[in-house]
Protein backbone atom coordinates (compact mmCIF):
# COMPACT_ATOMS: atom_id res chain seq x y z
CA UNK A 1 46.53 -134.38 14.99
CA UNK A 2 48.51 -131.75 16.23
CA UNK A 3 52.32 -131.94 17.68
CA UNK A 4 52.05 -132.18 20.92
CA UNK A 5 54.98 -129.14 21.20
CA UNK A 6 52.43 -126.51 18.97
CA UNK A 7 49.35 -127.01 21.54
CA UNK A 8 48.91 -124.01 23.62
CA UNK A 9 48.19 -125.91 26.92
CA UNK A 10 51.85 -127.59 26.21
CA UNK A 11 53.59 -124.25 25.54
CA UNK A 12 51.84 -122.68 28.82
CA UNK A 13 52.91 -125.72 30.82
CA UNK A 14 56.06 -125.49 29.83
CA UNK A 15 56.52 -121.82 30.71
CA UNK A 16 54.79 -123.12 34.31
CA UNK A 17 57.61 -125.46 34.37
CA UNK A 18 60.96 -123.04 33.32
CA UNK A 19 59.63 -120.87 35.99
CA UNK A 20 59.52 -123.22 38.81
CA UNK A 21 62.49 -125.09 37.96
CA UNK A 22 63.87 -121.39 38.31
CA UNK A 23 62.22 -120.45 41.60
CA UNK A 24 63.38 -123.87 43.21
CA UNK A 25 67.09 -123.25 42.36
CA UNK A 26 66.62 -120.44 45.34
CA UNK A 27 65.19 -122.59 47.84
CA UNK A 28 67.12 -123.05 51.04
CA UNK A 29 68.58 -126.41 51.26
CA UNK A 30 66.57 -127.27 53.79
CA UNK A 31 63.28 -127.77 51.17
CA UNK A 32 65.67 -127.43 47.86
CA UNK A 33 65.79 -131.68 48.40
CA UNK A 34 62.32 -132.21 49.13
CA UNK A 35 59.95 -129.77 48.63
CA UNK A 36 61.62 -128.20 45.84
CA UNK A 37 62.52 -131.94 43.98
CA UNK A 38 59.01 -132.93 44.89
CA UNK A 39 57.77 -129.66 42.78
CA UNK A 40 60.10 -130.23 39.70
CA UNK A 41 59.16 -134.05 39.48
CA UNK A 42 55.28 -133.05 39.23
CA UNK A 43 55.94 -130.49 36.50
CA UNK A 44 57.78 -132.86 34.44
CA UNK A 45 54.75 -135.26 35.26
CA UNK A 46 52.07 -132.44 33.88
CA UNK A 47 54.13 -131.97 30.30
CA UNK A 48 54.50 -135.91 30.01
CA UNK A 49 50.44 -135.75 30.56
CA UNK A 50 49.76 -133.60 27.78
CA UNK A 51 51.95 -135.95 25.39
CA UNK A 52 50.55 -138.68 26.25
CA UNK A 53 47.08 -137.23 25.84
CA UNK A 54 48.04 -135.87 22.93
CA UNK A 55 49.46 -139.30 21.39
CA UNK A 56 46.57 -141.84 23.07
CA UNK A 57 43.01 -142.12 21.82
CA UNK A 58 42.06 -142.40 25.38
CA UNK A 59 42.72 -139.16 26.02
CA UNK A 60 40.53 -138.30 29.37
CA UNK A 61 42.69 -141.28 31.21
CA UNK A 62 46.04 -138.93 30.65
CA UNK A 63 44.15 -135.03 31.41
CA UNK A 64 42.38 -137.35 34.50
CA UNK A 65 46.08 -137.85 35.49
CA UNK A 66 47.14 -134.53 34.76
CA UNK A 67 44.27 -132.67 36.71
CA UNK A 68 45.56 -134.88 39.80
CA UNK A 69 49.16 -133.87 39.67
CA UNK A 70 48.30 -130.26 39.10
CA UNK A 71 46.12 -129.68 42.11
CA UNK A 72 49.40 -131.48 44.26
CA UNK A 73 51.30 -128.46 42.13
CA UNK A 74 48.95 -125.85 43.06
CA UNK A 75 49.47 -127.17 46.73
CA UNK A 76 53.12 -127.16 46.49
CA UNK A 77 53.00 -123.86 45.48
CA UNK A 78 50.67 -122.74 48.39
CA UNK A 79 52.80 -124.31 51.18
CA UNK A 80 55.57 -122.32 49.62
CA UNK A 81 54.08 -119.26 49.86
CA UNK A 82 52.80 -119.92 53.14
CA UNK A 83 56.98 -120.95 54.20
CA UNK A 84 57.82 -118.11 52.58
CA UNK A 85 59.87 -119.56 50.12
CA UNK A 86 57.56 -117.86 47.84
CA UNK A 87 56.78 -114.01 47.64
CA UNK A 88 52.79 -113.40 47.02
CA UNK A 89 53.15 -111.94 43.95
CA UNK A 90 55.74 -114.79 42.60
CA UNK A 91 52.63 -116.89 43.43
CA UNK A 92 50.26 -114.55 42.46
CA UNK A 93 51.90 -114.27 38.77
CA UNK A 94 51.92 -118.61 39.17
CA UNK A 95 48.38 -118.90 40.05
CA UNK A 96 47.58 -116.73 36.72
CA UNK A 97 49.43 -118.97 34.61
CA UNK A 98 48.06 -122.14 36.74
CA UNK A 99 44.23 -120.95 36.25
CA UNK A 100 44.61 -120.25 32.55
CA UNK A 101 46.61 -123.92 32.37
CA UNK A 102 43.56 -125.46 34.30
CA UNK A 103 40.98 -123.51 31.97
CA UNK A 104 42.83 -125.56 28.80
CA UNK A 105 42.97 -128.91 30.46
CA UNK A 106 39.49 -128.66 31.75
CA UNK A 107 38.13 -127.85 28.19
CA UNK A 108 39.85 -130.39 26.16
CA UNK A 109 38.80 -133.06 28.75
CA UNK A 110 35.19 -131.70 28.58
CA UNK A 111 35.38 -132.24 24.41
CA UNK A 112 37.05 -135.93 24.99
CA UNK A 113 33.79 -136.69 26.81
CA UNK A 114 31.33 -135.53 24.87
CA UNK A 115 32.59 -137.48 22.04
């Protein structure tokens, strides 16, 4: 079994996650409490997902878990950009490295169940 730090899926996540922790820093205080805490809590959420995944033998109970908190990301993110908070192409550069995150998950839950 792999680390769970050397999987691909945990290495993109965490990229996901240094990035939004970075955008949220710039949020106006109005959201930087809420919105922006809200955002920060659910990527810590996705990487403690893929480690548990990675550690359980039920595995598809942990990527379940993690598809749920990353479409409330991918929302977060959209409600950003629709604030403003967000530029389009800060979210169009996140939605890249969300689709190729949700590509990863998606596969390695589709092999859990087909063993």
């Amino acid at each position: 079994m792999a680390l769970y730090y050397d999987l691909p899926v945990f290495k993109d996540t965490y990229k996901l996650t240094l990035r939004l922790f970075e955008l949220t820093q710039h949020l106006p205080r109005e959201y930087k409490f809420t919105l922006g805490q809200d955002i920060k809590r659910d990527c810590i959420h996705l990487v403690r997902s893929i480690y548990r995944a990675n550690k359980c033998y039920e595995r598809e109970k942990y990527l379940e878990e993690f598809l749920d908190d990353f479409e409330v990301l991918k929302l977060e993110v959209r409600l950003c950009t629709d604030l403003h908070l967000f530029t389009i192409k800060q979210q169009a550069n996140l939605a890249l490295q969300m689709d190729g995150i949700g590509k990863q998950i998606t596969g390695w839950r589709n092999s859990v169940r087909s063993q």
